[in-house]
N, C-alpha and C. Protein backbone atom coordinates (compact mmCIF):
# COMPACT_ATOMS: atom_id res chain seq x y z
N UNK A 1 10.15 -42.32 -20.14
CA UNK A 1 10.47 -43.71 -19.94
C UNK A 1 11.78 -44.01 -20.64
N UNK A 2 12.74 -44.62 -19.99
CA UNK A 2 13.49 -45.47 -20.35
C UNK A 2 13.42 -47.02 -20.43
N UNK A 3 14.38 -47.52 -21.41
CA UNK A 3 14.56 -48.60 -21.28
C UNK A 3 16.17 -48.91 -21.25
N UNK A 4 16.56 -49.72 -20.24
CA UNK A 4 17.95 -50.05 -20.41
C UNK A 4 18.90 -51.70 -20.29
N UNK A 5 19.53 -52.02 -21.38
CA UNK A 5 19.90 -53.44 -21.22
C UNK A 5 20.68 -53.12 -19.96
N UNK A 6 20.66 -54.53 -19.28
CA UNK A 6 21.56 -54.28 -18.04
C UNK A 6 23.01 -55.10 -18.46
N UNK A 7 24.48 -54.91 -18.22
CA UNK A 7 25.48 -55.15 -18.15
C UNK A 7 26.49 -54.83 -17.55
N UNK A 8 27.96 -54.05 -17.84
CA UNK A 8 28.83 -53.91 -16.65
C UNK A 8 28.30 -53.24 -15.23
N UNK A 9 28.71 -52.87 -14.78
CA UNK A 9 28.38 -51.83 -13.38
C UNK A 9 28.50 -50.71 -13.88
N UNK A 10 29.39 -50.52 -14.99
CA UNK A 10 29.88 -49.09 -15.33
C UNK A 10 29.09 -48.71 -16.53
N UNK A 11 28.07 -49.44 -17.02
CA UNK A 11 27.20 -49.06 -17.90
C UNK A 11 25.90 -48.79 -17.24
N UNK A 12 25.11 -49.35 -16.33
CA UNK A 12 24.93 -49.10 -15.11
C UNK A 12 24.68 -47.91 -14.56
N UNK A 13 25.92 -47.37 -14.31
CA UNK A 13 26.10 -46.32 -13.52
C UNK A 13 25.95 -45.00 -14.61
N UNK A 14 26.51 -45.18 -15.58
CA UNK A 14 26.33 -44.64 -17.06
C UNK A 14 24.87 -44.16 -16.83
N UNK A 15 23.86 -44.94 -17.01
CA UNK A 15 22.48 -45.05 -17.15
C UNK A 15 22.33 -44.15 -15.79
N UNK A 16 22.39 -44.25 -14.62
CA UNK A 16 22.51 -43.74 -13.56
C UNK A 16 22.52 -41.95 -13.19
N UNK A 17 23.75 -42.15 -13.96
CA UNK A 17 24.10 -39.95 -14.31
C UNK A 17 23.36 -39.78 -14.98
N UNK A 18 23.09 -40.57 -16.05
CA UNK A 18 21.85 -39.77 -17.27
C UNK A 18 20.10 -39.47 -16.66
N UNK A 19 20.15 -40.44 -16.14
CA UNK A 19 18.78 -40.36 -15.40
C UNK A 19 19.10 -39.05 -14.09
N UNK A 20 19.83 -39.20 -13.81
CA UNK A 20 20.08 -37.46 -12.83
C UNK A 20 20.09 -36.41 -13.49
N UNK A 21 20.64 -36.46 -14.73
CA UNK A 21 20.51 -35.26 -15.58
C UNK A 21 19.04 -35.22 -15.84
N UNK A 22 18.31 -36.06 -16.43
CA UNK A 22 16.85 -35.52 -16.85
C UNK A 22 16.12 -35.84 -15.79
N UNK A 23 16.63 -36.03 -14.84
CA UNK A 23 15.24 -35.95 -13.28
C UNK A 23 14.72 -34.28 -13.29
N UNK A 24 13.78 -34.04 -12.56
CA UNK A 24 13.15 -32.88 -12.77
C UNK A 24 14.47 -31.81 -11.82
N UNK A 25 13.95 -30.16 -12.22
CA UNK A 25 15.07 -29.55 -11.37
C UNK A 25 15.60 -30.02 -10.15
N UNK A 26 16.07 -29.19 -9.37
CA UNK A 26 16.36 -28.71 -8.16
C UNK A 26 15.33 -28.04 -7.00
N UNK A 27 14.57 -29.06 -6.27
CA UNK A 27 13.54 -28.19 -5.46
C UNK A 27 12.44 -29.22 -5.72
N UNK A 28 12.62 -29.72 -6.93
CA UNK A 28 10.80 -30.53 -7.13
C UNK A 28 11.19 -32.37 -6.61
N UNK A 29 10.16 -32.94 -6.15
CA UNK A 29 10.30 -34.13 -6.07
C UNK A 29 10.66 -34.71 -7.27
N UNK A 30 11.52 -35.84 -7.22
CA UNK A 30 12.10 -37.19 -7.83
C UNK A 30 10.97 -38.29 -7.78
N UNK A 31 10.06 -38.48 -8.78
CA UNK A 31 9.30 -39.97 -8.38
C UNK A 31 9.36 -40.61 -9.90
N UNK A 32 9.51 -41.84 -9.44
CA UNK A 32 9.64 -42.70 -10.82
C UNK A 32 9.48 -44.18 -10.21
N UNK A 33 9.17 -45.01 -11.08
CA UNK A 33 8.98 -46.74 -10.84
C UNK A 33 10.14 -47.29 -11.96
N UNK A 34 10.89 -48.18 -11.59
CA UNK A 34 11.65 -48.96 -11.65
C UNK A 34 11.10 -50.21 -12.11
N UNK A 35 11.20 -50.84 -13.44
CA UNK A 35 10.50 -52.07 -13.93
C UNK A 35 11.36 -52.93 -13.91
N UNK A 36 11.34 -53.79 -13.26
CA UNK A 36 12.86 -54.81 -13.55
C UNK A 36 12.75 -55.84 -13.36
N UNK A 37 13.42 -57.34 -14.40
CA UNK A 37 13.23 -58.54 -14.53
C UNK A 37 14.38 -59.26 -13.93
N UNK A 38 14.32 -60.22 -12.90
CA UNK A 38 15.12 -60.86 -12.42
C UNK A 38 15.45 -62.41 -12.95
N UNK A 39 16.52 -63.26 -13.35
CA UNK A 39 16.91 -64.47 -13.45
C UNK A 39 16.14 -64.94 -12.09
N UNK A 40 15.24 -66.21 -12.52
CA UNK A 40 14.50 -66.74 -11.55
C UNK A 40 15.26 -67.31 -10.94
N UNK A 41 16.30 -68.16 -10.91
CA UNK A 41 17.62 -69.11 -10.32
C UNK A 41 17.97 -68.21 -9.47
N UNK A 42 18.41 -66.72 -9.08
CA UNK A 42 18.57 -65.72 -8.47
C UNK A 42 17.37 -65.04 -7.84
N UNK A 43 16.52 -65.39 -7.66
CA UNK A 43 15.76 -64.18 -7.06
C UNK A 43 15.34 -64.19 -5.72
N UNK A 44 15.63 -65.16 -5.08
CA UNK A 44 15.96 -64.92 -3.38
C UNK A 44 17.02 -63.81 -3.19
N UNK A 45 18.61 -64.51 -3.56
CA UNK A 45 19.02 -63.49 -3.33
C UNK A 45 18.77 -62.18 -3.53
N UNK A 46 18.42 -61.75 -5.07
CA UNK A 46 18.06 -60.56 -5.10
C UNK A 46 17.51 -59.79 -4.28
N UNK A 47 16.17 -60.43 -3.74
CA UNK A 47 15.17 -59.70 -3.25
C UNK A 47 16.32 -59.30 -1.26
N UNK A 48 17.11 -60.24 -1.68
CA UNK A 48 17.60 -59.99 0.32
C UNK A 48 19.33 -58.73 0.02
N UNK A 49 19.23 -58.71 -1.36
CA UNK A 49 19.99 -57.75 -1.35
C UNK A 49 19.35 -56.45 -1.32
N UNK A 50 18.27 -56.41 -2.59
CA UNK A 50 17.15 -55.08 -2.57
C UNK A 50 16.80 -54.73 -1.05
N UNK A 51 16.44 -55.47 -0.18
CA UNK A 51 16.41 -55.20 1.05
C UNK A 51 17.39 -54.36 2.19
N UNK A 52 18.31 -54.96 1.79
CA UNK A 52 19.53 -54.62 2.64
C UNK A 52 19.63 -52.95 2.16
N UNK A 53 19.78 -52.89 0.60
CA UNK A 53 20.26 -51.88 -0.09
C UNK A 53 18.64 -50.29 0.02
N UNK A 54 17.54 -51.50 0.22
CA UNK A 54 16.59 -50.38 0.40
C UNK A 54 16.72 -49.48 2.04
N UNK A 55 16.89 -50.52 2.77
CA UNK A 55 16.58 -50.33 4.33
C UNK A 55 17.61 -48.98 4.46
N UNK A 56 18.94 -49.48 4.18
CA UNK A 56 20.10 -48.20 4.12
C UNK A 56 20.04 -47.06 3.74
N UNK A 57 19.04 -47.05 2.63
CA UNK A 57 18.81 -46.09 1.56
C UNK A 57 17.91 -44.85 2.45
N UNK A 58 16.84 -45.27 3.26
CA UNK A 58 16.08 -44.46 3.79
C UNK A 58 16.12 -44.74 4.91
N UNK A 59 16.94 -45.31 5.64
CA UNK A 59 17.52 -44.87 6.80
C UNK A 59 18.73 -43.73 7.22
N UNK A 60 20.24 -43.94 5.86
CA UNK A 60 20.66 -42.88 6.43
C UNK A 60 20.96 -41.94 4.92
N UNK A 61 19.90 -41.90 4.06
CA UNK A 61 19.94 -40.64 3.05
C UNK A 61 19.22 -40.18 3.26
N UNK A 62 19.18 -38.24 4.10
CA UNK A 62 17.88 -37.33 3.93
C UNK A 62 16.96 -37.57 2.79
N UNK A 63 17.75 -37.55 1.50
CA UNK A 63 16.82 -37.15 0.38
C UNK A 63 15.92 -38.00 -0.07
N UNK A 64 16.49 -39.38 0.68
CA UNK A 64 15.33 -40.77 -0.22
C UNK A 64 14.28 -40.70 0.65
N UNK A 65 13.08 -40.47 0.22
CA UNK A 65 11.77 -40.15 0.85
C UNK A 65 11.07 -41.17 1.16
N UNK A 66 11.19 -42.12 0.09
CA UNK A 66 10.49 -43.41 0.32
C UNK A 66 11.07 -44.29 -1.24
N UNK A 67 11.16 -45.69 -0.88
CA UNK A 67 11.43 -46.61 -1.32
C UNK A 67 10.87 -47.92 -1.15
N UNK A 68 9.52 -48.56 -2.16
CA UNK A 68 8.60 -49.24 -2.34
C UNK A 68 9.49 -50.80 -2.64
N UNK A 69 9.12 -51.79 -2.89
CA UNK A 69 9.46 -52.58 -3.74
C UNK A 69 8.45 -53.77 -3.52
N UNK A 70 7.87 -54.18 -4.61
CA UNK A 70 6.82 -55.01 -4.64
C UNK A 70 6.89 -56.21 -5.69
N UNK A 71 6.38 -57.60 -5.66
CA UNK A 71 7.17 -58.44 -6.42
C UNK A 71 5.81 -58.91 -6.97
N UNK A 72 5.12 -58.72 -8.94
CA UNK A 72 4.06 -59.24 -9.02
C UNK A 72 3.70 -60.33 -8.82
N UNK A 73 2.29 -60.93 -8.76
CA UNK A 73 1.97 -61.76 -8.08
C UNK A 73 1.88 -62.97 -9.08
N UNK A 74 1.86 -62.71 -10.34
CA UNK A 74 1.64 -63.52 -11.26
C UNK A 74 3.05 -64.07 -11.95
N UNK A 75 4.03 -63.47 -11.59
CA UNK A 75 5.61 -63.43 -11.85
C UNK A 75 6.23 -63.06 -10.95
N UNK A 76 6.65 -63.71 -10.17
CA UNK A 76 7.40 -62.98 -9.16
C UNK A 76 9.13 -63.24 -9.55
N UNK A 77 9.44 -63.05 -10.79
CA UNK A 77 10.32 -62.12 -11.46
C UNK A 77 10.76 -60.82 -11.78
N UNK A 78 9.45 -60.41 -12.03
CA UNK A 78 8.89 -59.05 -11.83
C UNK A 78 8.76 -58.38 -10.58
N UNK A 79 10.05 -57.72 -10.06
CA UNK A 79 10.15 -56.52 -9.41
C UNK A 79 9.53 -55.17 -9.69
N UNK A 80 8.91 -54.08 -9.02
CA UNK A 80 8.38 -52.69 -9.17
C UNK A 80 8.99 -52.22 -7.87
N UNK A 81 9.88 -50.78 -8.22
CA UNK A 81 10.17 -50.05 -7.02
C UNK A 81 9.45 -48.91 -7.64
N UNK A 82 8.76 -48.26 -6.18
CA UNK A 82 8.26 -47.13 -5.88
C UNK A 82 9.64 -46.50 -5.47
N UNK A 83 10.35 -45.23 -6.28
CA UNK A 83 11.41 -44.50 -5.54
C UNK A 83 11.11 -42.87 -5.70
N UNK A 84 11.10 -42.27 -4.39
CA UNK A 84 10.23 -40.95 -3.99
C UNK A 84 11.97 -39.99 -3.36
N UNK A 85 12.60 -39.33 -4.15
CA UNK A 85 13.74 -38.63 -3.89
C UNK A 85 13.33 -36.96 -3.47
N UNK A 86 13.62 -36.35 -2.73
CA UNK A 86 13.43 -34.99 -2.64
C UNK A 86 13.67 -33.48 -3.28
N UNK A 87 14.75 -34.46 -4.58
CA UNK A 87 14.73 -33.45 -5.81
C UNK A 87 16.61 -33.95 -6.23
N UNK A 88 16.77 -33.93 -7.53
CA UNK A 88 17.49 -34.71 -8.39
C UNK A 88 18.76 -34.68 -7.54
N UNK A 89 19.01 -33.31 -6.56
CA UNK A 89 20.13 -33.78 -5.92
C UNK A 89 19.87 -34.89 -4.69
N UNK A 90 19.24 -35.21 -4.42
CA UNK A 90 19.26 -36.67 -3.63
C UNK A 90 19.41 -37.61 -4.38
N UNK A 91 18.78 -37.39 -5.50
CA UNK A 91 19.02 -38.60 -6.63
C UNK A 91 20.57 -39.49 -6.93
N UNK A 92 21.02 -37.54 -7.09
CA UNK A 92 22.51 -37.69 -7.28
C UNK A 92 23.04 -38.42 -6.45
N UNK A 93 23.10 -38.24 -5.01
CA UNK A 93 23.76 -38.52 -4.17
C UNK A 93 23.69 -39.99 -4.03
N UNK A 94 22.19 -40.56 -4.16
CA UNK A 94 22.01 -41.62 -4.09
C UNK A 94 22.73 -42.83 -4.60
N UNK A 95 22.82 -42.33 -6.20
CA UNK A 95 23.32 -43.41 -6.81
C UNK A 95 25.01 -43.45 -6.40
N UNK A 96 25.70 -42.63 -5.96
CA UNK A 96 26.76 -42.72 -5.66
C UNK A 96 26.75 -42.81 -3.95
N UNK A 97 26.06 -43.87 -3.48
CA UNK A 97 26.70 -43.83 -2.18
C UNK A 97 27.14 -45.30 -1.87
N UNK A 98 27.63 -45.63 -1.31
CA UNK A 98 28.40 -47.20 -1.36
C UNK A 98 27.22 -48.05 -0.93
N UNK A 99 26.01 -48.14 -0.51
CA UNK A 99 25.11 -48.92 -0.08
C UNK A 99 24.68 -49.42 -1.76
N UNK A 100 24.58 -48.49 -2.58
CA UNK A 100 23.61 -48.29 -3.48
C UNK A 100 24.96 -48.63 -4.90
N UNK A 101 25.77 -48.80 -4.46
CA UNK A 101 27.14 -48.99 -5.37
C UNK A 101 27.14 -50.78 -4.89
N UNK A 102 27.32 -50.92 -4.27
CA UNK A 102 26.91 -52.29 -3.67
C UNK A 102 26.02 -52.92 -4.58
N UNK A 103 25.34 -52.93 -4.14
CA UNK A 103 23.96 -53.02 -5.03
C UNK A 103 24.02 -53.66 -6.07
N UNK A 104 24.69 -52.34 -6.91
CA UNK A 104 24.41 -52.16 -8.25
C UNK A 104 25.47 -53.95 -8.59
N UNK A 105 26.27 -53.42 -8.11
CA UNK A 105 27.95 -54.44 -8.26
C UNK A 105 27.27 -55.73 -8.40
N UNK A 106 26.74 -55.75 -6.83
CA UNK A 106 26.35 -57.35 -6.45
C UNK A 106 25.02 -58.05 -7.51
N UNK A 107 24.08 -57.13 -7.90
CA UNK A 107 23.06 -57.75 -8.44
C UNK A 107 23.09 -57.62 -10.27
N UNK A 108 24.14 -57.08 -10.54
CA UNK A 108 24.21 -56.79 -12.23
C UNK A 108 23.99 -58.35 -12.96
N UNK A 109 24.25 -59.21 -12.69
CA UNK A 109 24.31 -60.62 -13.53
C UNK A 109 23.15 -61.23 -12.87
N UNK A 110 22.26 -60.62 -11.57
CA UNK A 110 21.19 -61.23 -11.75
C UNK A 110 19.97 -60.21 -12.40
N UNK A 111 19.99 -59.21 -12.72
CA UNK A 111 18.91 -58.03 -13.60
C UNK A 111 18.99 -58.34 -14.99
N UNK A 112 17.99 -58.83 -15.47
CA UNK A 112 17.87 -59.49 -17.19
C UNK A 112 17.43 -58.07 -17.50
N UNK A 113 16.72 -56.82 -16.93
CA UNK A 113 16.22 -55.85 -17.90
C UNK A 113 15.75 -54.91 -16.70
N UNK A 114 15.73 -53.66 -16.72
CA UNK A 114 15.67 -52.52 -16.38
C UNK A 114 14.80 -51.67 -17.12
N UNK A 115 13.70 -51.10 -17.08
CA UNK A 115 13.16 -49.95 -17.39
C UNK A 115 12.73 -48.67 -16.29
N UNK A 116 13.11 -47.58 -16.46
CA UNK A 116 12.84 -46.49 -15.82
C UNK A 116 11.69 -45.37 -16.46
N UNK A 117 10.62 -45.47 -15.10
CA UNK A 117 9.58 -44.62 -15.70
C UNK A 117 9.61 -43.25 -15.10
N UNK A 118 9.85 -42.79 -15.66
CA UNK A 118 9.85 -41.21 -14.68
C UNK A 118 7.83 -40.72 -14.46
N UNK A 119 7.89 -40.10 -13.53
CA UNK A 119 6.44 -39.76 -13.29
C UNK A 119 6.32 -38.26 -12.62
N UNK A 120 5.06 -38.07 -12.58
CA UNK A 120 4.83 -36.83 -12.05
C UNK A 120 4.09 -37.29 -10.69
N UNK A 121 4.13 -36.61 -9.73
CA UNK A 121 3.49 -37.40 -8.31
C UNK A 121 2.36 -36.49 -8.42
N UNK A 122 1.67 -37.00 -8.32
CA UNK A 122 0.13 -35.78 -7.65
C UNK A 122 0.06 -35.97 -6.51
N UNK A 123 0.21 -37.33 -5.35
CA UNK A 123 -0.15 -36.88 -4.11
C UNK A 123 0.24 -38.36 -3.72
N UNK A 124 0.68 -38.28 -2.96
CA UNK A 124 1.55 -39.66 -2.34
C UNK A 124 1.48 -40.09 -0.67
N UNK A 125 0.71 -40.86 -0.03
CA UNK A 125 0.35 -40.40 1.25
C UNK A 125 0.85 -41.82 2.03
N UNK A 126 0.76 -41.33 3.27
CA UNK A 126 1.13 -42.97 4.40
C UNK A 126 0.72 -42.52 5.60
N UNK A 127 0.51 -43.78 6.20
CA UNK A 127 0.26 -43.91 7.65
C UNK A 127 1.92 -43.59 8.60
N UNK A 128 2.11 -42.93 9.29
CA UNK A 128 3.47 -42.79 10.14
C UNK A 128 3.77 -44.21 10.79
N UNK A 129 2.60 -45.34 11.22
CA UNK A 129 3.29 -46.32 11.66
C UNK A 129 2.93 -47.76 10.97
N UNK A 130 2.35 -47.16 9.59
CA UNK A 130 2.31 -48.41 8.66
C UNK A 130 0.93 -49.10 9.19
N UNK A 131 1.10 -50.50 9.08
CA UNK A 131 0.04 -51.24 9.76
C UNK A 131 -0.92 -50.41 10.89
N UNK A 132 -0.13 -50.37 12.04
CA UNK A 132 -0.70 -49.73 13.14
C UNK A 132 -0.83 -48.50 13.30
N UNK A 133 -1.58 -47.84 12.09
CA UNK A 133 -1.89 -46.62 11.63
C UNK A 133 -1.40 -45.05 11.80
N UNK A 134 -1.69 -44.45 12.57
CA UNK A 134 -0.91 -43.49 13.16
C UNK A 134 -1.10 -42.09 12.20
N UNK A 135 -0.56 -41.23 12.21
CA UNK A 135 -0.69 -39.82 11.67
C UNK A 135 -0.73 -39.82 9.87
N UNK A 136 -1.33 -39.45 8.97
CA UNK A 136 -1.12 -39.79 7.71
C UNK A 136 -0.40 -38.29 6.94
N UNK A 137 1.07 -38.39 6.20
CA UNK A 137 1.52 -37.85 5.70
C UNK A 137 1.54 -37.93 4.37
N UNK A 138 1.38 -36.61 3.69
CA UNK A 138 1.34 -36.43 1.99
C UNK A 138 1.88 -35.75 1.47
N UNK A 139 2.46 -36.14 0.73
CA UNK A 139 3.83 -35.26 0.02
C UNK A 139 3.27 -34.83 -1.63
């Protein structure tokens, strides 16, 4: 687990390489949850940027496997991303791709706090068409 104050983009991104360095090797899945507190005055936008920036993310990066984001119900300040990478080099790639540089840029003055949990996955599964069920895959 980390914890990280949030400020420039370039501290940020700082936090960013370091977390690629201690993601697990080369070959093993990337899974970790993302704890993060949003300025309530901001959190529409946020959530329609997280969107934009998720949809991109696992639409055109092989390596991002899946990308969760859920807003608690008792705070809906409180952001949780589920982020499922295919091994630290997607990670890499990730944080440096302009969708995800975006992102970072546009939402830094609304993120009051950041924590990163790294995890071990035991078994991670889905329906292929979500709602309307369809084939179930487990990674």
């Amino acid at each position: 687990m980390r914890k990280a104050p949030i400020g420039a983009g370039a501290a940020a991104l700082a936090l960013a390489a370091t977390m690629a360095q201690a993601a697990p090797a080369d070959g093993q899945m990337m899974v970790r949850i993302a704890e993060l507190s949003i300025d309530p005055a901001q959190i529409d936008a946020y959530k329609a940027i997280l969107k934009t920036e998720q949809e991109a993310s696992v639409r055109d990066e092989p390596g991002v496997l899946m990308l969760h984001s859920v807003q608690i119900a008792d705070d809906p300040t409180q952001i949780r991303l589920l982020e499922v990478y295919a091994d630290r080099a997607a990670y890499g790639s990730h944080i440096r791709s302009p969708h995800f540089l975006t992102y970072k840029t546009a939402t830094e003055r609304m993120v009051r706090s950041l924590r990163l949990v790294e995890t071990r996955p035991i078994l991670l599964c889905a329906k292929s068409k979500g709602r309307r069920g369809g084939p179930v895959t487990c990674l």
